[in-house]
PDB file of N, CA and C in Angstrom:
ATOM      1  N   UNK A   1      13.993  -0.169   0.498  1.00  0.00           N
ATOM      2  CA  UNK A   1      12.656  -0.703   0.556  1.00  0.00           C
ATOM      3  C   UNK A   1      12.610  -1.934  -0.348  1.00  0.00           C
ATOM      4  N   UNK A   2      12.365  -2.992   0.322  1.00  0.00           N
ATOM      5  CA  UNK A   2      12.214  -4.493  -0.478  1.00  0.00           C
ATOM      6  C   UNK A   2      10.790  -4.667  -1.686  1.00  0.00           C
ATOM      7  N   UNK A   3      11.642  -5.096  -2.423  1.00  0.00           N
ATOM      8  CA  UNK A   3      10.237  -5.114  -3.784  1.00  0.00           C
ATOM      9  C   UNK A   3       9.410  -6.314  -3.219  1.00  0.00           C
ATOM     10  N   UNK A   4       8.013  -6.137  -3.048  1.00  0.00           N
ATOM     11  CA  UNK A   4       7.293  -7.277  -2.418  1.00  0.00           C
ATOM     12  C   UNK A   4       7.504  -8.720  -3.399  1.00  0.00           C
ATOM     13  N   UNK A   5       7.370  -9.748  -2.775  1.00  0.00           N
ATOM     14  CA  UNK A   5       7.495 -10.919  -3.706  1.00  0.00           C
ATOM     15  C   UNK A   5       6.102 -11.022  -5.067  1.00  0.00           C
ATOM     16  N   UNK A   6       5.338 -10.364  -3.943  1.00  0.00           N
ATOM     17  CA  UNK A   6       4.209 -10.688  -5.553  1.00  0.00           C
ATOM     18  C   UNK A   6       4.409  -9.607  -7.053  1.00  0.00           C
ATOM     19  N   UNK A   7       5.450  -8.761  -6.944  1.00  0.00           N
ATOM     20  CA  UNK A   7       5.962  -7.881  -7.722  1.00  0.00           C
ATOM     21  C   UNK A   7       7.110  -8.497  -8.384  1.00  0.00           C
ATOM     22  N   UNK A   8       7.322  -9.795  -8.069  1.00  0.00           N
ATOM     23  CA  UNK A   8       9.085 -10.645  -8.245  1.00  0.00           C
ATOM     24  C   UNK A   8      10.316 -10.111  -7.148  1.00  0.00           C
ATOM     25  N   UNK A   9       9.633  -9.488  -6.493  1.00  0.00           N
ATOM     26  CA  UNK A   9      11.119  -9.578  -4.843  1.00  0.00           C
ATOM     27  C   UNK A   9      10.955 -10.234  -4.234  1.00  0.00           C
ATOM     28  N   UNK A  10      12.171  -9.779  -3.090  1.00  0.00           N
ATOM     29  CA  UNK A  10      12.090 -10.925  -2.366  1.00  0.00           C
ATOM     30  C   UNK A  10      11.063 -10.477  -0.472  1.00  0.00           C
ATOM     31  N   UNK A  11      10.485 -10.125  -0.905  1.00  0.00           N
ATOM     32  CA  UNK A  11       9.535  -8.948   0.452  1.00  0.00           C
ATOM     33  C   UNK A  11       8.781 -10.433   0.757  1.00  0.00           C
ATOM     34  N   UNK A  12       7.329 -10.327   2.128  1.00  0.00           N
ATOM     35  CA  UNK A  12       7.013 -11.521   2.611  1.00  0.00           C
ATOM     36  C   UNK A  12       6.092 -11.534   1.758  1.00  0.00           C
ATOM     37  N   UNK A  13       5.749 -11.057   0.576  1.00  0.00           N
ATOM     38  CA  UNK A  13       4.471 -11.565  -0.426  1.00  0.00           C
ATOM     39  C   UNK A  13       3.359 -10.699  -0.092  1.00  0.00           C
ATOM     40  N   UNK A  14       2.845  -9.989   1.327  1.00  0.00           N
ATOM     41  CA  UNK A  14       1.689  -9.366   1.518  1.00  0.00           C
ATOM     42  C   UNK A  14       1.762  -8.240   0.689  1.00  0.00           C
ATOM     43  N   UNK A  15      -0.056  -8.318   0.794  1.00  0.00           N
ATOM     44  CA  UNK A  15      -0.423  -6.792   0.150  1.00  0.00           C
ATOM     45  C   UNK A  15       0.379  -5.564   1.377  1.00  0.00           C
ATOM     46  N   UNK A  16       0.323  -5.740   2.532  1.00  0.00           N
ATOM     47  CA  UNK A  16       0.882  -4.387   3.032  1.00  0.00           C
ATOM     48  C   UNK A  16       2.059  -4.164   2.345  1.00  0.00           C
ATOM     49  N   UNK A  17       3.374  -4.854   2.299  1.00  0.00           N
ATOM     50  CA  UNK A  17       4.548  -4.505   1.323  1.00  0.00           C
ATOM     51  C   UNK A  17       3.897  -3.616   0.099  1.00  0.00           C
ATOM     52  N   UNK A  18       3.048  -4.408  -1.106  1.00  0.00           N
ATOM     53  CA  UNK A  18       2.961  -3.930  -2.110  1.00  0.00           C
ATOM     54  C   UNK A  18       2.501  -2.577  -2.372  1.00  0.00           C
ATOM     55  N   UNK A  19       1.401  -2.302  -0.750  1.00  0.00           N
ATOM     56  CA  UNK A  19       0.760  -0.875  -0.588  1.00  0.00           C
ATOM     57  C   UNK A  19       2.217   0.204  -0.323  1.00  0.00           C
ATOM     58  N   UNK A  20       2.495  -0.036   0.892  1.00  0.00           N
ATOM     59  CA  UNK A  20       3.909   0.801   1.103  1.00  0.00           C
ATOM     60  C   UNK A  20       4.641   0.955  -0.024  1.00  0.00           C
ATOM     61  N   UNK A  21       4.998   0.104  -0.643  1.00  0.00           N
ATOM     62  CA  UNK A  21       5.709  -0.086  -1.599  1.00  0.00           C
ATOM     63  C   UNK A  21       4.844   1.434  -3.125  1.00  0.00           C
ATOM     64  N   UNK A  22       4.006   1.211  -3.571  1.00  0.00           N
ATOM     65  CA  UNK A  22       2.818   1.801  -4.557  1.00  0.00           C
ATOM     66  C   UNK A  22       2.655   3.635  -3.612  1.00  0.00           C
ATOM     67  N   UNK A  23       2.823   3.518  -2.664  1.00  0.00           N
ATOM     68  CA  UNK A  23       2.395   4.381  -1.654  1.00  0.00           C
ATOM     69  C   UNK A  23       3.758   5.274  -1.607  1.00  0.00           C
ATOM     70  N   UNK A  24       4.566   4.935  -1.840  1.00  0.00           N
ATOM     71  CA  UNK A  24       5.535   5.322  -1.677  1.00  0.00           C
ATOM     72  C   UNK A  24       5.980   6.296  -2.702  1.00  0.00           C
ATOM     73  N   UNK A  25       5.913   5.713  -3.771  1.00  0.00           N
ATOM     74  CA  UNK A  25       6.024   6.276  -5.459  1.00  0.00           C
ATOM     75  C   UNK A  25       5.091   7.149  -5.731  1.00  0.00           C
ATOM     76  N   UNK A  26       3.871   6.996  -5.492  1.00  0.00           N
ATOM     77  CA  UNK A  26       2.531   7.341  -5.445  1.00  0.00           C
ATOM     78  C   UNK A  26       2.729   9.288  -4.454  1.00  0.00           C
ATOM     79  N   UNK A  27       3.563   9.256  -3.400  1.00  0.00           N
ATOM     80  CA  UNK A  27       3.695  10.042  -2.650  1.00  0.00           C
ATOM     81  C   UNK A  27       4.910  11.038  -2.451  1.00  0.00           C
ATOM     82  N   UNK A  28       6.059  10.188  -3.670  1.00  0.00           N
ATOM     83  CA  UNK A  28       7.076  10.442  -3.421  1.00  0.00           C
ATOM     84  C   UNK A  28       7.324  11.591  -5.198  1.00  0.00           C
ATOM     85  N   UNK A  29       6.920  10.577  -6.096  1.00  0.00           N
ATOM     86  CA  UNK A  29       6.683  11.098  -7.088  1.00  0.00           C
ATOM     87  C   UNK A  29       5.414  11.638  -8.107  1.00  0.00           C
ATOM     88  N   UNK A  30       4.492  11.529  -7.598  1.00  0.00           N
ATOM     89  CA  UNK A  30       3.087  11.904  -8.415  1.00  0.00           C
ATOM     90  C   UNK A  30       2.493  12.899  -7.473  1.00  0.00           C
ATOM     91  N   UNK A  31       1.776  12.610  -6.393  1.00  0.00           N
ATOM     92  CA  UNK A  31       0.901  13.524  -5.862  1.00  0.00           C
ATOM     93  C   UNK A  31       1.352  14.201  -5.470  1.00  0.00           C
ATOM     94  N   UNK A  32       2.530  15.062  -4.401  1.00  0.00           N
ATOM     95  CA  UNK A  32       3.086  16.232  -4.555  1.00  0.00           C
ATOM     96  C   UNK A  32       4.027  17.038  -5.595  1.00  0.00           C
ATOM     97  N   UNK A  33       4.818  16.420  -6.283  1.00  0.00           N
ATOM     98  CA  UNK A  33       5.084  16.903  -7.675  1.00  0.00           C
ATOM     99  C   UNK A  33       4.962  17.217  -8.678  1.00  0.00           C
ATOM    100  N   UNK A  34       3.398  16.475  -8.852  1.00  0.00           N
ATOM    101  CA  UNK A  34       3.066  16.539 -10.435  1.00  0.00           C
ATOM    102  C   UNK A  34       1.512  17.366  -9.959  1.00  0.00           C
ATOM    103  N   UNK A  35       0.737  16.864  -8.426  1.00  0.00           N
ATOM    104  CA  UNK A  35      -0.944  17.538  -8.474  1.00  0.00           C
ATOM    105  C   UNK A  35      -0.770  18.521  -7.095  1.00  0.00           C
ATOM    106  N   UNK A  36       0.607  18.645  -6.798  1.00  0.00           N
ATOM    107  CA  UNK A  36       0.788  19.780  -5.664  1.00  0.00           C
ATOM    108  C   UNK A  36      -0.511  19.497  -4.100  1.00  0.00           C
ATOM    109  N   UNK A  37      -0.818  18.157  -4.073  1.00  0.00           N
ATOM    110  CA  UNK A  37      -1.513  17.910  -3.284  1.00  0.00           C
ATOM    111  C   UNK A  37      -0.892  16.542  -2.504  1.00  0.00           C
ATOM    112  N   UNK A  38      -1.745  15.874  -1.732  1.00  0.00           N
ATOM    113  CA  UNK A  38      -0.713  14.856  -0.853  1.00  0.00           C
ATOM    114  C   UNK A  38      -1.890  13.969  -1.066  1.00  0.00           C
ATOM    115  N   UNK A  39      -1.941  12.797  -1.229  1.00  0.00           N
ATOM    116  CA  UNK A  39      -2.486  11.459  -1.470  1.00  0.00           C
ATOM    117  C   UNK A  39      -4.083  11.817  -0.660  1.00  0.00           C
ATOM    118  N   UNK A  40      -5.164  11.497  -1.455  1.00  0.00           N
ATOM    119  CA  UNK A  40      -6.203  11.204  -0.918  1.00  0.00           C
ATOM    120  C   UNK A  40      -6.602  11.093   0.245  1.00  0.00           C
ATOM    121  N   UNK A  41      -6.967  11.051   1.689  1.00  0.00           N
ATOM    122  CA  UNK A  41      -7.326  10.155   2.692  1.00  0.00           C
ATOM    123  C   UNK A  41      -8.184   9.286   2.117  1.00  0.00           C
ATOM    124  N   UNK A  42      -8.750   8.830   1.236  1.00  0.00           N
ATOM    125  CA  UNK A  42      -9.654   7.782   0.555  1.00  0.00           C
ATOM    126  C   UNK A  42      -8.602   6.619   0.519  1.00  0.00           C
ATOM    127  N   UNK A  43      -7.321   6.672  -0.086  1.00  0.00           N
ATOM    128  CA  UNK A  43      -6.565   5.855   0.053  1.00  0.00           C
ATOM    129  C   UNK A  43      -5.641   4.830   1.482  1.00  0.00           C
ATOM    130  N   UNK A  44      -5.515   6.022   2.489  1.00  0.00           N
ATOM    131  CA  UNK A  44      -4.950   5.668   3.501  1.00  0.00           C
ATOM    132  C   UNK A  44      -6.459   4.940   4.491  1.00  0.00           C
ATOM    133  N   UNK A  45      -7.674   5.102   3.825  1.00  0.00           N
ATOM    134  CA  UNK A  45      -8.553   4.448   4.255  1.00  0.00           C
ATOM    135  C   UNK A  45      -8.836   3.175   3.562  1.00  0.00           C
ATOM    136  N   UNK A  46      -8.265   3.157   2.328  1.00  0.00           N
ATOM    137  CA  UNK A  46      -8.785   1.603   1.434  1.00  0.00           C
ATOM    138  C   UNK A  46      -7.034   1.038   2.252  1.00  0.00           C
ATOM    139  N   UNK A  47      -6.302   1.494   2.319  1.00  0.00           N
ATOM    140  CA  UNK A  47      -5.042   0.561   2.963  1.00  0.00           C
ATOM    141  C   UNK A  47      -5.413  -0.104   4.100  1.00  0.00           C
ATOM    142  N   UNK A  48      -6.137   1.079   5.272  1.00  0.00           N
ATOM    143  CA  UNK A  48      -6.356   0.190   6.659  1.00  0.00           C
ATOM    144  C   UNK A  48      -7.221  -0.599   6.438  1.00  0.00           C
ATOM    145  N   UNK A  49      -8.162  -0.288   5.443  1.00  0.00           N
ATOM    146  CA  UNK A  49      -9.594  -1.723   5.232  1.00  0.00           C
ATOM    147  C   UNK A  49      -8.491  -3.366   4.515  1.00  0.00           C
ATOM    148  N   UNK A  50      -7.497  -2.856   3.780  1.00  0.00           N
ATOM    149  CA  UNK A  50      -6.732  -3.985   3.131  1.00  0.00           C
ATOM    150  C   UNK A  50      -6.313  -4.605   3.901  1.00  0.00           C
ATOM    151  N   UNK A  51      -5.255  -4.240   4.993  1.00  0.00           N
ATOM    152  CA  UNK A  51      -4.611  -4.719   6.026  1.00  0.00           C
ATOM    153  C   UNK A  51      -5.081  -5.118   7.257  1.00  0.00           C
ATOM    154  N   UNK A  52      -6.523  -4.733   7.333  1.00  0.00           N
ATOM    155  CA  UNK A  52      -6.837  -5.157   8.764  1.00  0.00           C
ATOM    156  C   UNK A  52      -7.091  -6.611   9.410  1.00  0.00           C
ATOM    157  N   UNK A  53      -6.420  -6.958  10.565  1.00  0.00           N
ATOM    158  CA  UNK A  53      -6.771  -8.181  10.644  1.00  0.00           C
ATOM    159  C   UNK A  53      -8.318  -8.861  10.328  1.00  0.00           C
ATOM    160  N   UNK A  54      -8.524  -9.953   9.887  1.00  0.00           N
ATOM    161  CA  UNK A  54      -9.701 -10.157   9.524  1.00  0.00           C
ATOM    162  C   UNK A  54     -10.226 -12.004  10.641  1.00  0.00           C
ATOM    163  N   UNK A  55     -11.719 -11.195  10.846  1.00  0.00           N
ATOM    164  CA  UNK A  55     -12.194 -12.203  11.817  1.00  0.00           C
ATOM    165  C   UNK A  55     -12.319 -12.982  11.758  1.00  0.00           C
ATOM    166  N   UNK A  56     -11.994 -14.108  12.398  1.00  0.00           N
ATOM    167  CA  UNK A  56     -12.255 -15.551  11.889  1.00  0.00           C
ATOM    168  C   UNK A  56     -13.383 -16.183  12.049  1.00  0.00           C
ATOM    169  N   UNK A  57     -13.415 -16.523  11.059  1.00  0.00           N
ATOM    170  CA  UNK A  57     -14.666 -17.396  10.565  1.00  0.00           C
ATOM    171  C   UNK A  57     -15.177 -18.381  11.509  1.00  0.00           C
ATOM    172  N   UNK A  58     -16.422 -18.646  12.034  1.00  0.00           N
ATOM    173  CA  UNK A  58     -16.771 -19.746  12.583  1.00  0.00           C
ATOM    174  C   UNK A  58     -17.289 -21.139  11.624  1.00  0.00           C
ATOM    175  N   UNK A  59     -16.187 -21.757  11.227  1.00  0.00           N
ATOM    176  CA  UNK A  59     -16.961 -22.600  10.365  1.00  0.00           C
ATOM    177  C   UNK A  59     -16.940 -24.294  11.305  1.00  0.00           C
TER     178      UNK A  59
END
């Protein structure tokens, strides 16, 4: 898994990298290991609001 560039890798710079990336650790090592539960759906809902394409503006 590529470290996103806005972290200093070399990934394409987006927030989706950095989420996957946070999401990953987040899922891999904290919330089932340490709170025996699996990540929020609050979260996998602030990701799709992060990533969603966004409408373009009529300016």
């Amino acid at each position: 898994m590529p470290l996103p560039a806005m972290l200093g890798g070399r990934g394409n710079g987006g927030i989706e990298d950095a989420l996957a990336l946070t999401g990953h650790f987040l899922q891999a090592r904290l919330a089932e290991s340490h709170a025996g539960k699996p990540l929020p759906p609050a979260r996998a809902r602030l990701v799709a609001r992060l990533t969603a394409p966004r409408p373009a503006s009529g300016s």
